[in-house]
C-alpha atoms as a PDB file:
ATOM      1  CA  UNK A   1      98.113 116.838 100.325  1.00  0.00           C
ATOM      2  CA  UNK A   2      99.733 115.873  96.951  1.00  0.00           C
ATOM      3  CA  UNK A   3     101.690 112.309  97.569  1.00  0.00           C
ATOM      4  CA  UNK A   4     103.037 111.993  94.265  1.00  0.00           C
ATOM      5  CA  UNK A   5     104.695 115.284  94.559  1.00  0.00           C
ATOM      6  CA  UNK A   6     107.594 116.312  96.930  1.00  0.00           C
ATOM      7  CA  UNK A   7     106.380 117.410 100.455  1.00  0.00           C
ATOM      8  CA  UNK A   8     107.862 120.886 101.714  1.00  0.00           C
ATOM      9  CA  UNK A   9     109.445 120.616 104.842  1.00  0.00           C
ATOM     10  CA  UNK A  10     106.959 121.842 106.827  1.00  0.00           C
ATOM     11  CA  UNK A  11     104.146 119.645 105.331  1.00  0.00           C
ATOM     12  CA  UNK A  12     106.477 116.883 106.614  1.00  0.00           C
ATOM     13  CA  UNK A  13     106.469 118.010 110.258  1.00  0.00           C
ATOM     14  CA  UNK A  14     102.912 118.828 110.081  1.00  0.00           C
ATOM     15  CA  UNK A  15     101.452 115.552 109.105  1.00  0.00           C
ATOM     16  CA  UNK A  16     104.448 113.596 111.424  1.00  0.00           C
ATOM     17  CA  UNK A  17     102.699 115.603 113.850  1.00  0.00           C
ATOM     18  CA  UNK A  18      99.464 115.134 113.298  1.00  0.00           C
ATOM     19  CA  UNK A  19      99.791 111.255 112.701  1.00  0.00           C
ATOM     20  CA  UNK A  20     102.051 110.903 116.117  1.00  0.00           C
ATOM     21  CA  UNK A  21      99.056 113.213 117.546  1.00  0.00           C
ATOM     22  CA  UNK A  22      96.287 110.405 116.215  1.00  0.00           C
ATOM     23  CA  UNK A  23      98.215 107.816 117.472  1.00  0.00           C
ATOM     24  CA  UNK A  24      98.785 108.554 120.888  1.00  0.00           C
ATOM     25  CA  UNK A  25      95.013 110.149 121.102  1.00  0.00           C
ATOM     26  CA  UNK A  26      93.879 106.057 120.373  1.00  0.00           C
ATOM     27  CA  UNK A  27      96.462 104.412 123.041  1.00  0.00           C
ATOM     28  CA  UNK A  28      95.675 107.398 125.970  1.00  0.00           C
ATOM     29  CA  UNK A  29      92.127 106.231 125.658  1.00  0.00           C
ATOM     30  CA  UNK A  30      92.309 103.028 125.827  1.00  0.00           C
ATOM     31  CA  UNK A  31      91.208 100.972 129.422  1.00  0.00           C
ATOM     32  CA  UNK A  32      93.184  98.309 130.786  1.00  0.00           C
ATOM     33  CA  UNK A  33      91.638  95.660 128.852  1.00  0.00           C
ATOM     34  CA  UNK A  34      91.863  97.042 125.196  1.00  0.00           C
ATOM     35  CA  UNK A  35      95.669  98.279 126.293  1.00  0.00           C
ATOM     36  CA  UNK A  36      96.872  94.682 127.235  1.00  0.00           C
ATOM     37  CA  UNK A  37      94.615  92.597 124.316  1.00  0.00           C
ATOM     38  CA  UNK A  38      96.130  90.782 121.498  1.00  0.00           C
ATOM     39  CA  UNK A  39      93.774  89.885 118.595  1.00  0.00           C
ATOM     40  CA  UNK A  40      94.708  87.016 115.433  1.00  0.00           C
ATOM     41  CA  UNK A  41      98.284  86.885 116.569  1.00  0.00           C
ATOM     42  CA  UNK A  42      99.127  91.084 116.746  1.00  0.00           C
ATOM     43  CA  UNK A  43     100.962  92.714 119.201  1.00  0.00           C
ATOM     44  CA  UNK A  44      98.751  94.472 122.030  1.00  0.00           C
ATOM     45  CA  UNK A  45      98.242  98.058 121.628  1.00  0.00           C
ATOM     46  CA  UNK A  46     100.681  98.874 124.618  1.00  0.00           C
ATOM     47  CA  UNK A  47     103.326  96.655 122.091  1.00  0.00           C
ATOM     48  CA  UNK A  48     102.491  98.773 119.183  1.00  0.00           C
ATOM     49  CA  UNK A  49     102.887 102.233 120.800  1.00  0.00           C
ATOM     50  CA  UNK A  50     106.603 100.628 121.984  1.00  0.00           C
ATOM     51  CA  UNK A  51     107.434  99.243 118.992  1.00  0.00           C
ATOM     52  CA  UNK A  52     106.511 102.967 117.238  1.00  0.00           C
ATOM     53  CA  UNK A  53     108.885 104.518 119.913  1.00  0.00           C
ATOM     54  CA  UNK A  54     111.711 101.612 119.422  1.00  0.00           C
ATOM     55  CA  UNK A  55     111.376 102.559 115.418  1.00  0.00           C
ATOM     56  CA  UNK A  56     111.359 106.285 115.611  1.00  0.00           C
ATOM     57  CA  UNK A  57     114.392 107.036 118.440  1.00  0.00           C
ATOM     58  CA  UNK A  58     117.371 105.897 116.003  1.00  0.00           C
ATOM     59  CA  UNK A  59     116.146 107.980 113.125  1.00  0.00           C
ATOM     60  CA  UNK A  60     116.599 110.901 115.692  1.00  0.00           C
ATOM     61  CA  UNK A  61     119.548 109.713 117.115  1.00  0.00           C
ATOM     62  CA  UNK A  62     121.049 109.491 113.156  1.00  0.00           C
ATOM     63  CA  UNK A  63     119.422 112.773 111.893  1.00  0.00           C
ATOM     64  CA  UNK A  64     121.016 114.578 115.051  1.00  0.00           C
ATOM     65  CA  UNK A  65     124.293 113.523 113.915  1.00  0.00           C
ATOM     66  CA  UNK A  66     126.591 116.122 112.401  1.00  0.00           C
ATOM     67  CA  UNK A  67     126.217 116.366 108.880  1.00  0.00           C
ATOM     68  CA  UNK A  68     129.581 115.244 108.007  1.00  0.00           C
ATOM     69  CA  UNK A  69     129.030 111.985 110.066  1.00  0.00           C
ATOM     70  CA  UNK A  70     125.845 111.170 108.687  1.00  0.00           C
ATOM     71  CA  UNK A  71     128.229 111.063 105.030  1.00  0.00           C
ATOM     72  CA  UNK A  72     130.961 109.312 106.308  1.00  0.00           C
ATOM     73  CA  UNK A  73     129.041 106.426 108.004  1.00  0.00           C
ATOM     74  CA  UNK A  74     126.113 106.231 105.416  1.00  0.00           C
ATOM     75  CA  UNK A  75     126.963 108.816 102.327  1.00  0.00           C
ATOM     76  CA  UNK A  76     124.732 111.166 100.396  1.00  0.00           C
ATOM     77  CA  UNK A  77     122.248 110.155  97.918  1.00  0.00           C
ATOM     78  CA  UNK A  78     122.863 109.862  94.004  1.00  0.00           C
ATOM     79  CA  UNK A  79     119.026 110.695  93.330  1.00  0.00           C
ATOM     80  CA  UNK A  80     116.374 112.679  93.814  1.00  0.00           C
ATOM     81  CA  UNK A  81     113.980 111.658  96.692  1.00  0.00           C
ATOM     82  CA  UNK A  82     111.279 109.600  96.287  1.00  0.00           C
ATOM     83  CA  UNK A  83     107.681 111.111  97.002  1.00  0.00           C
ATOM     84  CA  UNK A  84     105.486 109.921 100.327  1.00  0.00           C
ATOM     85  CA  UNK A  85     103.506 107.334  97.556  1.00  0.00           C
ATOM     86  CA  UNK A  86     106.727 105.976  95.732  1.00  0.00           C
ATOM     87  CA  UNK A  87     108.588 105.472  99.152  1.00  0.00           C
ATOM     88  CA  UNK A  88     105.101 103.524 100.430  1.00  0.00           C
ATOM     89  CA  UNK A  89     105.617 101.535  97.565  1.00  0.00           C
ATOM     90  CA  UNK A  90     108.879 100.899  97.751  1.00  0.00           C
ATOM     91  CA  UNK A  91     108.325  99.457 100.995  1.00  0.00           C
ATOM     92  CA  UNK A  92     105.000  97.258 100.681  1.00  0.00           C
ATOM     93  CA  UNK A  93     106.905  96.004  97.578  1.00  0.00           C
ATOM     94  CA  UNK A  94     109.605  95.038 100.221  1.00  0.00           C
ATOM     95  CA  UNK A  95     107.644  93.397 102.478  1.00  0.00           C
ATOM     96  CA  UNK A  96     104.922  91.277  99.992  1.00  0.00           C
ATOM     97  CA  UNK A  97     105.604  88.100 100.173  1.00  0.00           C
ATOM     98  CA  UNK A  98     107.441  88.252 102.988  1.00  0.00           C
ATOM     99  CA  UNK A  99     107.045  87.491 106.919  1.00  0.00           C
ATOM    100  CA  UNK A 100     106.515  90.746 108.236  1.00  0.00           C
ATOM    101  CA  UNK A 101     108.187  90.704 111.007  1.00  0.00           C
ATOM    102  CA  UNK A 102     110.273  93.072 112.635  1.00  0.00           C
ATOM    103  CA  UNK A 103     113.961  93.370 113.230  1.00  0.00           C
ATOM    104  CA  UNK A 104     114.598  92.099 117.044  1.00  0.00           C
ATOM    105  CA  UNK A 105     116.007  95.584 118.281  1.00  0.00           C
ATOM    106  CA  UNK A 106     112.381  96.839 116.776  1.00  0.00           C
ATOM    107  CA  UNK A 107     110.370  94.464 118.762  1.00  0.00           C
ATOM    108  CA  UNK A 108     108.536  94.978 121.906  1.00  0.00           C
ATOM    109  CA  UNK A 109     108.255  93.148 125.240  1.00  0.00           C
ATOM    110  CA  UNK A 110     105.042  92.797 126.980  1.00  0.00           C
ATOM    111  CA  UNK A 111     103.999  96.049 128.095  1.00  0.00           C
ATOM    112  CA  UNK A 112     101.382  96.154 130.993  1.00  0.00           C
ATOM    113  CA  UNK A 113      98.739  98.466 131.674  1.00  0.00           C
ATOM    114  CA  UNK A 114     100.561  99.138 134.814  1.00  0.00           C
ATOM    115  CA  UNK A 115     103.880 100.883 133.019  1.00  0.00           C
ATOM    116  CA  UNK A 116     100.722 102.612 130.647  1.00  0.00           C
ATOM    117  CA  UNK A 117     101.865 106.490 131.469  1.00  0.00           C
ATOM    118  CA  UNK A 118     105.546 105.423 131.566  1.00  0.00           C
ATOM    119  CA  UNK A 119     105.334 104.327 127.860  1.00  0.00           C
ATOM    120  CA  UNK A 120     103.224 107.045 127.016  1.00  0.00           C
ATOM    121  CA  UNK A 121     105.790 109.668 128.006  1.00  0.00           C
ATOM    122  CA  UNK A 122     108.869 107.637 126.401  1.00  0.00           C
ATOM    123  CA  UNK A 123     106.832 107.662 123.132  1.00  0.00           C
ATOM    124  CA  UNK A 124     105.966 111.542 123.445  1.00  0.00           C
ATOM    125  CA  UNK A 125     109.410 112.659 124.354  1.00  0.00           C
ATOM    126  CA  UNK A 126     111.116 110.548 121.316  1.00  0.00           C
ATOM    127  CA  UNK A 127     107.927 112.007 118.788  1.00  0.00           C
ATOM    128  CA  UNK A 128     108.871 115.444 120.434  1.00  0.00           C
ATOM    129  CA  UNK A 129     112.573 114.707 119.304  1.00  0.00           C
ATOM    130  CA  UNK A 130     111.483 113.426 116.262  1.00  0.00           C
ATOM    131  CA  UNK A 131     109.893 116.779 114.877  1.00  0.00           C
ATOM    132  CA  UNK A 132     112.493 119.009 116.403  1.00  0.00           C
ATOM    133  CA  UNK A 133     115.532 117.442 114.582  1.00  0.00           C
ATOM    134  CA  UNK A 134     113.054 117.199 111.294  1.00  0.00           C
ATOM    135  CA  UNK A 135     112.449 121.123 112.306  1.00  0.00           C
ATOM    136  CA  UNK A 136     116.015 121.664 112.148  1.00  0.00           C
ATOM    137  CA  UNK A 137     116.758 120.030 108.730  1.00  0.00           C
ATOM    138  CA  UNK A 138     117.154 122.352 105.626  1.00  0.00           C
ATOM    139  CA  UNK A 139     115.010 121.319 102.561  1.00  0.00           C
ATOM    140  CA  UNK A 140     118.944 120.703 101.044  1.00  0.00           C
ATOM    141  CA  UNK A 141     119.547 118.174 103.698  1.00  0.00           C
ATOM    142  CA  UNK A 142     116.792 116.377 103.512  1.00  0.00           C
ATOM    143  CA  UNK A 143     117.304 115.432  99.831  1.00  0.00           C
ATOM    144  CA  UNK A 144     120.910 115.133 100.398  1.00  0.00           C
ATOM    145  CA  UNK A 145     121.893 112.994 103.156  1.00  0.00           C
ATOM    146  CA  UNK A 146     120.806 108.925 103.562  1.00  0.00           C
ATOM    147  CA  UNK A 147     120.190 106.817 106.261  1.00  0.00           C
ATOM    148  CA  UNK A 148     119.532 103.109 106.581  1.00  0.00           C
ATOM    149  CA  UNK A 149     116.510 101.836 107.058  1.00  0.00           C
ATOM    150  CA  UNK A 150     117.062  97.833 107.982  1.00  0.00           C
ATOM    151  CA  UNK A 151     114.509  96.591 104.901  1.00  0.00           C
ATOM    152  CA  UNK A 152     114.414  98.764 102.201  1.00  0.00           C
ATOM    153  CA  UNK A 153     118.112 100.445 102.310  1.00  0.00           C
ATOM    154  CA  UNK A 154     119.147 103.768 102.242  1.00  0.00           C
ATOM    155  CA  UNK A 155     116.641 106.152 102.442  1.00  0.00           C
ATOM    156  CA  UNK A 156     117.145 110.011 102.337  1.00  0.00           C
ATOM    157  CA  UNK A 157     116.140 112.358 105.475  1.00  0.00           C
ATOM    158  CA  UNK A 158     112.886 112.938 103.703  1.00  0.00           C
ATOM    159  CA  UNK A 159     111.669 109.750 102.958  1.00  0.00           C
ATOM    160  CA  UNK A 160     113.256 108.549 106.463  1.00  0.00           C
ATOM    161  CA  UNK A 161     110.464 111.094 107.954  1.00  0.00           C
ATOM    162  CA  UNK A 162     107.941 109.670 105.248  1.00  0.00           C
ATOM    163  CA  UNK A 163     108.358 106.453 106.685  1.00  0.00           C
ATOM    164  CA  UNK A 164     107.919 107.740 110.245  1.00  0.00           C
ATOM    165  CA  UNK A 165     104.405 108.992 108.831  1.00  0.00           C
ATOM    166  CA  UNK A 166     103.491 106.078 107.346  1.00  0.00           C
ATOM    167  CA  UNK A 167     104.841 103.314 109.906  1.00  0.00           C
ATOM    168  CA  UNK A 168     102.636 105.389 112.669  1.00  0.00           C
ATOM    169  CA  UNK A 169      99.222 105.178 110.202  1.00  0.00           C
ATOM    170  CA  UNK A 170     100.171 101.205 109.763  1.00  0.00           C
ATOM    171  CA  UNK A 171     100.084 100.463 113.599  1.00  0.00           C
ATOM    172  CA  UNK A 172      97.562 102.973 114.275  1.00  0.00           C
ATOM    173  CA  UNK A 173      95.008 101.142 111.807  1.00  0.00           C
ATOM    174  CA  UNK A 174      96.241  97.971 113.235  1.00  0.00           C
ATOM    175  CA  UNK A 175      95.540  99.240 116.987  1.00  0.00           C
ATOM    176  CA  UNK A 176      92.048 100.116 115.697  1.00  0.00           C
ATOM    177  CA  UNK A 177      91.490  96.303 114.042  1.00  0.00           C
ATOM    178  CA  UNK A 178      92.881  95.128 118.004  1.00  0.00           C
ATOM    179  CA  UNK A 179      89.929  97.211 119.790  1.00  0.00           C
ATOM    180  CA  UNK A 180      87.345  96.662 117.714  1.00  0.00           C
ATOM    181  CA  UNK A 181      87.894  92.762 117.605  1.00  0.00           C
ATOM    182  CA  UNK A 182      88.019  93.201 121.550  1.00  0.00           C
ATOM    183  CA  UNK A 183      85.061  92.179 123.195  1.00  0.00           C
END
């Protein structure tokens, strides 16, 4: 897939899906002992996969908003949207030099082994939310409306749903570091 170049719609759902799919494919396997380690100061797996769901459920909760809503509390964009590469950039650029640290309401508590399946289907139902209301979206929408992200502004439907993509591929390559550092 071309990232310098506008996604379609559908190429959007498709690779939210198939990142969310990835994702979830690493955490189901995992035992108790990967799920609940930490390695050089990261959350555990089980705190990634609820920090994911924590991230994703108010972009669906502001994409299902009516339209006119969504303009009256956060307005419609003034240019084009940015491709799935310039919208990465835009937010690596944000966070070098930086803490990266998340904003509280984004941040997981401990989550056991024991509340595994629980977390699992919280994170499924809000990814299943997540490509229904993206589903719904017209290709005019998604270039016209904005939303907030809480580091790098105002971000149009489409990049919002970039960002989903990419934020899943972060924490999924940083659940893989976790495992294989886990003895």
């Amino acid at each position: 897939m071309n990232n310098t170049a506008l996604w379609e719609k559908e190429d959007v759902v498709k690779e939210i899906t198939l990142q969310h799919k990835n994702f979830k494919e690493t955490i189901s396997a995992l035992n108790q002992n990967k799920f609940d380690f930490s390695w050089n100061e990261k959350w555990t797996p089980g705190q990634q996969l609820e920090h994911i769901r924590k991230s994703v459920s108010p972009v669906v909760l502001a994409i299902r908003l009516p339209r006119f809503l969504i303009k009256y509390q956060f307005g419609v964009t003034n240019r084009p949207s940015r491709s799935y590469d310039a919208l990465v950039a835009r937010y690596l650029k944000a966070l070098d030099g930086a803490t990266a640290v998340a904003p509280k309401q984004f941040q997981p508590p401990a989550v056991p082994y024991s509340s595994k399946q629980k977390h699992m289907k919280a994170y499924e139902n809000v990814v299943k939310k997540l490509i229904k209301v993206a589903q719904k979206c017209s290709e005019k929408d998604l270039d016209y409306y904005v939303i907030p992200h809480p580091l790098i502004g105002k971000l149009t439907l489409r990049e919002m749903l970039f960002f989903c993509i990419y934020h899943v591929q972060h924490h999924h390559k940083i659940t893989e570091e976790i495992i294989e550092n886990c003895e």
